[in-house]
C-alpha atoms as a PDB file:
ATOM      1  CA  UNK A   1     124.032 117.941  25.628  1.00  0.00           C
ATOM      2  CA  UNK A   2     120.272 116.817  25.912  1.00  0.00           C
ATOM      3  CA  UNK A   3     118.687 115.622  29.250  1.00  0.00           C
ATOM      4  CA  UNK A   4     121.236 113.951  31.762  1.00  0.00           C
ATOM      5  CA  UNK A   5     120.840 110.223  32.842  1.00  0.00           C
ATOM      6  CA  UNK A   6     123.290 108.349  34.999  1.00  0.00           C
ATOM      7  CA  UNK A   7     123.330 104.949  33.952  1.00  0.00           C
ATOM      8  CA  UNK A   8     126.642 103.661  36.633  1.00  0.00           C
ATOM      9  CA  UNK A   9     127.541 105.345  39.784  1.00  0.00           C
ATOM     10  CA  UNK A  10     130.052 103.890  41.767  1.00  0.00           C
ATOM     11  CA  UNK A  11     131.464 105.349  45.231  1.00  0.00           C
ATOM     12  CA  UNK A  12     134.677 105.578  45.699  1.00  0.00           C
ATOM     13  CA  UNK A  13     137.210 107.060  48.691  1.00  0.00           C
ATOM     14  CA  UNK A  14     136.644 110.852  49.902  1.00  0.00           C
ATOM     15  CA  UNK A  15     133.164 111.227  49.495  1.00  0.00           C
ATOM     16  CA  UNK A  16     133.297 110.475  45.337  1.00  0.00           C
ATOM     17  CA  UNK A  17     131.480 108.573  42.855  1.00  0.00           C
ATOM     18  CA  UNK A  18     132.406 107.775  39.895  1.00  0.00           C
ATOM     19  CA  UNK A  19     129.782 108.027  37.257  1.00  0.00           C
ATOM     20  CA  UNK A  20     128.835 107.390  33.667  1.00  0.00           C
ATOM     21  CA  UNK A  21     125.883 108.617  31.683  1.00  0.00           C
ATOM     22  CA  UNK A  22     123.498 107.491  29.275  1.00  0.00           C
ATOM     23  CA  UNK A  23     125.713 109.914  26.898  1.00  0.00           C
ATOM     24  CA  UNK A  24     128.766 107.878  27.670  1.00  0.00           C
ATOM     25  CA  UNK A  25     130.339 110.454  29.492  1.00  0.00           C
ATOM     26  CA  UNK A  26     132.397 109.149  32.915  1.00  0.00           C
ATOM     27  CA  UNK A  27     133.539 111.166  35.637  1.00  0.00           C
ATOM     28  CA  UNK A  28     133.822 111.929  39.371  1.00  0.00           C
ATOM     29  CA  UNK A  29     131.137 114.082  41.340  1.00  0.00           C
ATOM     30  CA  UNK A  30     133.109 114.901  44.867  1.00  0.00           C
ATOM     31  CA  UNK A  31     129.757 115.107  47.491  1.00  0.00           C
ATOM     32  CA  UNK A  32     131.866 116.372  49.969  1.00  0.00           C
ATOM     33  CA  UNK A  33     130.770 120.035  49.631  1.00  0.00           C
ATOM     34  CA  UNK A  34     126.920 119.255  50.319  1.00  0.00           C
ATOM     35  CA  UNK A  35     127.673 116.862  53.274  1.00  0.00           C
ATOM     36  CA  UNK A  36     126.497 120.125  55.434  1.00  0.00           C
ATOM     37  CA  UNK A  37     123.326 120.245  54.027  1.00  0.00           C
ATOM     38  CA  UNK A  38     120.737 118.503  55.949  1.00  0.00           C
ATOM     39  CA  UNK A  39     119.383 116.331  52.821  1.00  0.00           C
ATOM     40  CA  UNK A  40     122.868 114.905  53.013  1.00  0.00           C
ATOM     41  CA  UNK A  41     124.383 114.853  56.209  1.00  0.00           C
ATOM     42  CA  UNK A  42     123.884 110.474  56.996  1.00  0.00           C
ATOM     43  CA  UNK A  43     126.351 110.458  54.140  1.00  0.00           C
ATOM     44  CA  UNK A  44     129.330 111.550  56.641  1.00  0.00           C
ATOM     45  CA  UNK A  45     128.821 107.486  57.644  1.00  0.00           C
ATOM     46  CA  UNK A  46     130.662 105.868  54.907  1.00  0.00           C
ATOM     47  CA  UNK A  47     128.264 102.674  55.171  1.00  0.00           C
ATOM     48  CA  UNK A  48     125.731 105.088  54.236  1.00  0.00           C
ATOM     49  CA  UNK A  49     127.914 106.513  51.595  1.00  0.00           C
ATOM     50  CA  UNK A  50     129.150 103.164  50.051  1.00  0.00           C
ATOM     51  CA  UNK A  51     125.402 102.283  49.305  1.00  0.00           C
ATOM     52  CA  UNK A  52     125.921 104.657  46.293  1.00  0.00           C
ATOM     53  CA  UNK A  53     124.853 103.602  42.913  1.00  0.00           C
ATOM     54  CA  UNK A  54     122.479 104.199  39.786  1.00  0.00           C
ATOM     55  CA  UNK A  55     118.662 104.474  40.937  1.00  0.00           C
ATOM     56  CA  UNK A  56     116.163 106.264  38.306  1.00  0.00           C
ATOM     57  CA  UNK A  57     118.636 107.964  36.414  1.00  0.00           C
ATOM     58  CA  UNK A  58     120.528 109.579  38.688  1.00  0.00           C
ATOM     59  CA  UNK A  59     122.708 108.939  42.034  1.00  0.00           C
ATOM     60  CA  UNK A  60     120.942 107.461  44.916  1.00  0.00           C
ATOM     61  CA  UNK A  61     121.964 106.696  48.467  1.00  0.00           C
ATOM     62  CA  UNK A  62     119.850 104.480  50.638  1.00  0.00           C
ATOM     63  CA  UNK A  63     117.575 102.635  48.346  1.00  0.00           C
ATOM     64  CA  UNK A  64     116.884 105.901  46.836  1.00  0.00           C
ATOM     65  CA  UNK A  65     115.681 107.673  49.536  1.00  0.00           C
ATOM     66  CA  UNK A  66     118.891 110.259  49.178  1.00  0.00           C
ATOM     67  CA  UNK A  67     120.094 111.299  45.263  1.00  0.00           C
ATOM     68  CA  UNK A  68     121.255 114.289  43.503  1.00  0.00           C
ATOM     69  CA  UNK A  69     119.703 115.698  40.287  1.00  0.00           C
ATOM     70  CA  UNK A  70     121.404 114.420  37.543  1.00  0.00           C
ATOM     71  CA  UNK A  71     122.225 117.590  36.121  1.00  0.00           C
ATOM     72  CA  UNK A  72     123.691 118.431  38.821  1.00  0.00           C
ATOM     73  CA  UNK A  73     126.022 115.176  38.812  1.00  0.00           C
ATOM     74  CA  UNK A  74     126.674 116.348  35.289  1.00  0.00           C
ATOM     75  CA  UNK A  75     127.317 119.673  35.306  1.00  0.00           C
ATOM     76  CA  UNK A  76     130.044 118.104  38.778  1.00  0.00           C
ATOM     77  CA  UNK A  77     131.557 115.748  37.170  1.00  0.00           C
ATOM     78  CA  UNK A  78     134.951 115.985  36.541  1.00  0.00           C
ATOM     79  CA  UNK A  79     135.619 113.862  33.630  1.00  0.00           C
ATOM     80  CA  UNK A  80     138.236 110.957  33.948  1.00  0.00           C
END
């Protein structure tokens, strides 16, 4: 599959974004499950949330300052 890079991330309802790679694979990653985790938690404010989109490769929230490894986002993803 070779190294993960998100080149579109766009958030959607429910605590989803809806991403595409570099490999043009699309799909949804559902955050909800890591909104308990303390890396993650300003993303219960869905102005924080909506801020989601493509930074370095991966997801990022907050001018960056918040992302998920892209293989992680990957291996989530739940093609569409």
């Amino acid at each position: 599959m070779g190294v993960a890079v998100v080149t579109d991330a766009v958030p959607m309802s429910g605590h989803r974004v809806a991403v595409r790679f570099r490999d043009g694979f699309s799909g949804v990653v559902d955050m909800s499950k890591y909104l308990g985790y303390p890396a993650y938690a300003s993303l219960v404010d869905p102005r924080v949330f909506a801020t989601a989109r493509a930074v370095d490769g991966t997801i990022g929230w907050c001018d960056g300052n918040i992302d998920v490894a892209p293989e992680v986002a990957r291996e989530e993803a739940i093609a569409f």
